[in-house]
C-alpha atoms as a PDB file:
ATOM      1  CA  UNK A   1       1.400  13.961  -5.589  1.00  0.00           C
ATOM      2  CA  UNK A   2      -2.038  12.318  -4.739  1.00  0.00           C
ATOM      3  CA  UNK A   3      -2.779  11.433  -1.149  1.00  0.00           C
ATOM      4  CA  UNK A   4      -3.235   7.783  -0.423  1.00  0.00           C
ATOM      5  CA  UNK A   5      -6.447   7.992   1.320  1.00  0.00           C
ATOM      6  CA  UNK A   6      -7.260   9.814  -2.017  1.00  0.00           C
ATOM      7  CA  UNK A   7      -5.814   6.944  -4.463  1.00  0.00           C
ATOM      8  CA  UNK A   8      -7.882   4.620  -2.920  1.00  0.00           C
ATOM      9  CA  UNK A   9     -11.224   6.777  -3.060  1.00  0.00           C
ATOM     10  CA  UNK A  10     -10.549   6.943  -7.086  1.00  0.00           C
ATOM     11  CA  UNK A  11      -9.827   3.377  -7.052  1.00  0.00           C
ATOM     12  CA  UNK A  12     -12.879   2.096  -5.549  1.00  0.00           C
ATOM     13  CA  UNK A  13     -14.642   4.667  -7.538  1.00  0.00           C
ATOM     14  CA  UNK A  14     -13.006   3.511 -10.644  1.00  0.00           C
ATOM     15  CA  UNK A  15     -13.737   0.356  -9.993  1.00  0.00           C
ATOM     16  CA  UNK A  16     -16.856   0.755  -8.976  1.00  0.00           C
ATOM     17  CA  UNK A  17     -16.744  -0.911  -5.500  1.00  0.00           C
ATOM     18  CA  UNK A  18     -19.103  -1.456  -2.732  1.00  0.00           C
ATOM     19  CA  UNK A  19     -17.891  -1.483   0.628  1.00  0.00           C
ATOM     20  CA  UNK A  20     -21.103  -1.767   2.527  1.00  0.00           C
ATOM     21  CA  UNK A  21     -21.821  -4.941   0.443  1.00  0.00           C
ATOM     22  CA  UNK A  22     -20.623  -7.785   3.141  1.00  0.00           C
ATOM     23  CA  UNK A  23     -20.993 -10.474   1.107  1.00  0.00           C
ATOM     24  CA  UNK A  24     -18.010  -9.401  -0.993  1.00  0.00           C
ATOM     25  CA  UNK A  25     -15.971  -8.595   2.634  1.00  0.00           C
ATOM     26  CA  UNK A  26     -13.200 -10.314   1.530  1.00  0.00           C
ATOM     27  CA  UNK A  27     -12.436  -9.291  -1.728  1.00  0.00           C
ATOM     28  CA  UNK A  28     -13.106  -6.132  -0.966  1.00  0.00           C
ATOM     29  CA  UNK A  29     -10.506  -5.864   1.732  1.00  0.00           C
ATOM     30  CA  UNK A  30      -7.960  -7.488  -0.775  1.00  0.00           C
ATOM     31  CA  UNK A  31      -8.386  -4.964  -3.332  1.00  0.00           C
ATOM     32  CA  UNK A  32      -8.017  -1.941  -0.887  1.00  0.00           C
ATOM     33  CA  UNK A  33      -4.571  -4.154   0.346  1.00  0.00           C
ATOM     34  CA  UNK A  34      -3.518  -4.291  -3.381  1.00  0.00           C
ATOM     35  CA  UNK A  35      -4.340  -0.650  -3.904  1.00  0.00           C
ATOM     36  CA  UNK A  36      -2.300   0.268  -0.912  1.00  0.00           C
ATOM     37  CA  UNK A  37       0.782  -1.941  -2.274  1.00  0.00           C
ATOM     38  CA  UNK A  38      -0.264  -0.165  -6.524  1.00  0.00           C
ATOM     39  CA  UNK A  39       0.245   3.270  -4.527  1.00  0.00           C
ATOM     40  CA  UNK A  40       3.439   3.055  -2.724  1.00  0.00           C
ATOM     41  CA  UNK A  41       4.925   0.839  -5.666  1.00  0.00           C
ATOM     42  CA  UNK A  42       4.079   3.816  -8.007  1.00  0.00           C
ATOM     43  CA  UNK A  43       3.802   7.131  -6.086  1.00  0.00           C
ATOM     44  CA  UNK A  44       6.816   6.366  -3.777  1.00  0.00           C
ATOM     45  CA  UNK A  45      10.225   6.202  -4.952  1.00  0.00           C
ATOM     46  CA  UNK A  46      12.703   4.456  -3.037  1.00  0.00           C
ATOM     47  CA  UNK A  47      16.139   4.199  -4.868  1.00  0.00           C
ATOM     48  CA  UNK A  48      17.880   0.977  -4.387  1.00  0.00           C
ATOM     49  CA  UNK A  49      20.796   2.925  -1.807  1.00  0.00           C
ATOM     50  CA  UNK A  50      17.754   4.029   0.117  1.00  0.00           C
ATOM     51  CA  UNK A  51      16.156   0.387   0.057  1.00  0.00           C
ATOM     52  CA  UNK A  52      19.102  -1.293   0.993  1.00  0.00           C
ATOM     53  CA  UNK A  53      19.990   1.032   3.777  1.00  0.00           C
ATOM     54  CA  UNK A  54      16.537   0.781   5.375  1.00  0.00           C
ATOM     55  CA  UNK A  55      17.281  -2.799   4.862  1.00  0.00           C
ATOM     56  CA  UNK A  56      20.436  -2.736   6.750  1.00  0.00           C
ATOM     57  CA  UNK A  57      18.817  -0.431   9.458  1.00  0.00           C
ATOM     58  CA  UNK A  58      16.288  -2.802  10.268  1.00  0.00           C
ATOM     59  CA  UNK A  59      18.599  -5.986  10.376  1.00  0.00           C
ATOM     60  CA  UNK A  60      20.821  -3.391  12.798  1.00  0.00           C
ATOM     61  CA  UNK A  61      18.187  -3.427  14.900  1.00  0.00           C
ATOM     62  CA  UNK A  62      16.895  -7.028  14.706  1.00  0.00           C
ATOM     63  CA  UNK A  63      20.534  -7.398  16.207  1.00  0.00           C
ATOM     64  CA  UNK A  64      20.722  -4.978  18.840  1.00  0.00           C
ATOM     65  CA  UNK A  65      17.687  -6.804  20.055  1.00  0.00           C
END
């Protein structure tokens, strides 16, 4: 499995980005956001019992709170 930090170097390589170009700060940060979000969506697998217990864990302890 690829790193992350390595997704997004092929990414921005891929799509030929230039970070040190400020006048495109913005949309720059977006795409590394969305890259971040097209990694975990399709490198990390989270079944729906694991989603919904990490969803329950977290409401747990929103509660204990």
């Amino acid at each position: 499995m690829i790193t992350l930090d390595k997704f997004i170097e092929k990414r921005l390589k891929d799509d030929q980005k230039n970070l040190f170009d400020l006048k495109k700060k913005d949309l720059n940060l977006q795409d590394c956001v969305n890259y971040v979000f097209e990694y975990f969506n399709t490198y990390i697998n989270i079944d729906k019992t694991q989603s919904l217990q990490i969803e329950n864990n977290e409401k747990l302890e929103k509660y204990q709170k």
